[in-house]
Protein backbone atom coordinates (compact mmCIF):
# COMPACT_ATOMS: atom_id res chain seq x y z
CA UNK A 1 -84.80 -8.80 -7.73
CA UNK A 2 -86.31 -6.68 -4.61
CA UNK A 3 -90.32 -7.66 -4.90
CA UNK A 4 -91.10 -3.99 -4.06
CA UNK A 5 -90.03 -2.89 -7.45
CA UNK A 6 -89.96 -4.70 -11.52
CA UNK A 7 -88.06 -2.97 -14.07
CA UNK A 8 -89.50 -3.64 -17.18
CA UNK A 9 -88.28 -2.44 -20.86
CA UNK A 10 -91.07 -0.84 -22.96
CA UNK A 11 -90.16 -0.25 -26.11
CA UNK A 12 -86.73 0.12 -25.80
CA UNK A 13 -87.11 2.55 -22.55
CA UNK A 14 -86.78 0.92 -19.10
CA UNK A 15 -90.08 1.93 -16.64
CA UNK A 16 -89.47 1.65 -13.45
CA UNK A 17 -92.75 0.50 -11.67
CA UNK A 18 -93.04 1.47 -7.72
CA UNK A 19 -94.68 -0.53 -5.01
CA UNK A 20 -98.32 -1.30 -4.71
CA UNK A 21 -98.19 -1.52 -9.02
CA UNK A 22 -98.86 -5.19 -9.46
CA UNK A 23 -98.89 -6.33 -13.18
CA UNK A 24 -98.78 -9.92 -14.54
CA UNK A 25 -99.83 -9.83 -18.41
CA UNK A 26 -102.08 -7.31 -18.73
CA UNK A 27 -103.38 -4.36 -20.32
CA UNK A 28 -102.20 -0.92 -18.42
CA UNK A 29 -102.22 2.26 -19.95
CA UNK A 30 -99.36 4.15 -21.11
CA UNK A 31 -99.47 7.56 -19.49
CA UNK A 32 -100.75 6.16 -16.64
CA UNK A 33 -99.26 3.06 -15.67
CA UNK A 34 -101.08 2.70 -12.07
CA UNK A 35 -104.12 1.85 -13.83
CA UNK A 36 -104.81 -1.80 -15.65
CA UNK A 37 -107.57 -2.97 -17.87
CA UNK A 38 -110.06 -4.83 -15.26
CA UNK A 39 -112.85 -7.30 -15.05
CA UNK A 40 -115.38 -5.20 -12.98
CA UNK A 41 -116.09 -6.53 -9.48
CA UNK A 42 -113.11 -9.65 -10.42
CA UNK A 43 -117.19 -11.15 -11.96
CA UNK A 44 -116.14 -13.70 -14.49
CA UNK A 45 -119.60 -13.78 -15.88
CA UNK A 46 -120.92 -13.24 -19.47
CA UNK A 47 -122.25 -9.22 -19.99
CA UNK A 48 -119.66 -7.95 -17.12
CA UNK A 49 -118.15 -4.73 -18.35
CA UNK A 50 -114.18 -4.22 -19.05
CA UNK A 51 -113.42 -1.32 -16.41
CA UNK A 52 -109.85 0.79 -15.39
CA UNK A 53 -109.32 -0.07 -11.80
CA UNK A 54 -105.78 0.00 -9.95
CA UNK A 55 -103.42 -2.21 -10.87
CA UNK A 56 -103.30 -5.06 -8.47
CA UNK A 57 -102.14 -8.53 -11.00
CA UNK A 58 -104.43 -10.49 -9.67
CA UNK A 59 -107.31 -12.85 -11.58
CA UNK A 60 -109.80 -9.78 -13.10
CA UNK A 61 -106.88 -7.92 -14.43
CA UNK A 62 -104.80 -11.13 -15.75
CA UNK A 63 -105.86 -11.23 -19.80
CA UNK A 64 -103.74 -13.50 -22.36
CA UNK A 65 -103.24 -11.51 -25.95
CA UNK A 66 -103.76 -14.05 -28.27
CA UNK A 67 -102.04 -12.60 -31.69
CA UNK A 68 -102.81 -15.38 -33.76
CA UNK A 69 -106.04 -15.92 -33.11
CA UNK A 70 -106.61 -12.24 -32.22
CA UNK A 71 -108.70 -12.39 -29.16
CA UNK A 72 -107.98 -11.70 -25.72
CA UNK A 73 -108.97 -13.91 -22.77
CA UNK A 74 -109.48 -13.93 -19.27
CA UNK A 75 -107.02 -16.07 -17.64
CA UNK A 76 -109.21 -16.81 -14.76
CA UNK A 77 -112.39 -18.84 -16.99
CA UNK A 78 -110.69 -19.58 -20.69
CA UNK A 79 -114.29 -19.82 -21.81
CA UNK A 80 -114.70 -15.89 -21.20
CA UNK A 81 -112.94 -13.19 -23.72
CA UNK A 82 -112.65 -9.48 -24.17
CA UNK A 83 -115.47 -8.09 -27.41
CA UNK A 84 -117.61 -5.22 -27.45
CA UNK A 85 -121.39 -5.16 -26.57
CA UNK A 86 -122.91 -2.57 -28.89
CA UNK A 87 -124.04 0.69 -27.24
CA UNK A 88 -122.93 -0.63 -23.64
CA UNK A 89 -118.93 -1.38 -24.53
CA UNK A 90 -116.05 -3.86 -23.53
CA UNK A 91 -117.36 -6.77 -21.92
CA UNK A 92 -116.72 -10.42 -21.30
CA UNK A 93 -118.35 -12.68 -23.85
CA UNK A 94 -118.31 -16.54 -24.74
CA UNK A 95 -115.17 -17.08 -26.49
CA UNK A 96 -116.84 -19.06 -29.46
CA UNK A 97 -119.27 -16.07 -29.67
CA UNK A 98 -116.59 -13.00 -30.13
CA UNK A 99 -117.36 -10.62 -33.37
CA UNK A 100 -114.31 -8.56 -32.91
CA UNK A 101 -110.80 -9.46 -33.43
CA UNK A 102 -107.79 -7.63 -32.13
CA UNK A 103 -104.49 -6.34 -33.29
CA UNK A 104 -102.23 -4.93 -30.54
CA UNK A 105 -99.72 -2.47 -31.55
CA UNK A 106 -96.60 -2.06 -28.96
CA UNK A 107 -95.49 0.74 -31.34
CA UNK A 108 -98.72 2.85 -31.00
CA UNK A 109 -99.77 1.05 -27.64
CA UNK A 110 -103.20 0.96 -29.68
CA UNK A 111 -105.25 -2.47 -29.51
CA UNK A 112 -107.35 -1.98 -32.91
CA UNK A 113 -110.47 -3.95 -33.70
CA UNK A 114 -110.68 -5.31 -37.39
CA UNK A 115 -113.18 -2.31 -38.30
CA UNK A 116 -110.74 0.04 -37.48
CA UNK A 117 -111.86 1.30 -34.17
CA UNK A 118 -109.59 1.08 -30.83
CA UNK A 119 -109.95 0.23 -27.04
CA UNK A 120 -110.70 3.65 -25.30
CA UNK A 121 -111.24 4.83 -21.81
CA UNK A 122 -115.27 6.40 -22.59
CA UNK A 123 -114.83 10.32 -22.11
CA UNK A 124 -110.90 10.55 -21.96
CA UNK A 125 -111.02 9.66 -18.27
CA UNK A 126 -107.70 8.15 -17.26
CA UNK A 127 -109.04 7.30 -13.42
CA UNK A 128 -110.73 3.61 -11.55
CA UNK A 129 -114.57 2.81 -12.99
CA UNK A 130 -113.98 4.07 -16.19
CA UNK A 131 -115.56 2.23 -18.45
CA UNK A 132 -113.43 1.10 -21.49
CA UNK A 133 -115.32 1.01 -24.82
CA UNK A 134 -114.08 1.22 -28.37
CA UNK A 135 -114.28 3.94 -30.46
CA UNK A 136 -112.54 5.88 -33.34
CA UNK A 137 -108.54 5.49 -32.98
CA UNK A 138 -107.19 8.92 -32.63
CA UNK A 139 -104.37 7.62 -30.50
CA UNK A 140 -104.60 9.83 -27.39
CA UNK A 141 -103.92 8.39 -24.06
CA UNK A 142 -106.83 7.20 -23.19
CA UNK A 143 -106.56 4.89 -26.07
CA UNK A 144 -102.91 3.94 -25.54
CA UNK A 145 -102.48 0.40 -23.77
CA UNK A 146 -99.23 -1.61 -22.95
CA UNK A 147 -99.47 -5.38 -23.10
CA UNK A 148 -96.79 -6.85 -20.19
């Protein structure tokens, strides 16, 4: 397979991703496939906010999905998972100390928390530094996230 370019199959479509797009199981959003779900600053640190950034596949943007457990954690310190900080958003958090629990939806591309809300790029803004958050699912794009 040439290096410069994966083909991957999302949901039953084949997306051709061009150079400089590096993804290794993460969260990147739908419309918009240049930009991943990111660990701001690659700071593996409790409190550090859950940012869009370029994709790039390395160690702040690699997250395991856990569907059975329903958490999702950064590959880089296992101790350190994705929940949301009220009134500041996504953040890393102690594992054993998560309140939210997540349901990913490859269908919808939505990741849902167990009240009901969804992940969501804060203001619609699909572009680097947003700040993800969750709020009300209304399934626009910025709330639409592929898991590969």
């Amino acid at each position: 397979m040439n290096s410069s370019r994966i083909v991957a199959a999302v949901i039953g479509a084949a997306a051709v991703i061009g150079a400089g797009t590096a993804r290794a199981e993460t969260f990147y959003l739908a419309q918009k496939s240049e930009l991943c779900v990111d660990v701001e600053g690659g700071r593996f640190a409790e409190g550090t906010p859950i940012i869009l950034w370029p994709c790039h596949g390395k160690p702040p943007q690699l997250l395991d999905y856990d569907p059975v457990r329903k958490v999702v954690v950064a590959r880089a310190d296992r101790s350190l998972c994705v929940d949301d900080i009220v009134g500041q958003g996504l953040a890393l958090v102690r594992c054993n100390a998560t309140r939210m629990r997540w349901a990913h939806d490859p269908r919808s591309a939505l990741m849902r928390s167990q009240d009901g809300r969804c992940w969501d790029a804060r203001g619609g803004r699909l572009e680097p530094r947003t700040r993800m958050i969750l709020w009300p699912c209304h399934g626009r794009a910025n709330q639409q996230f592929y898991y590969f």
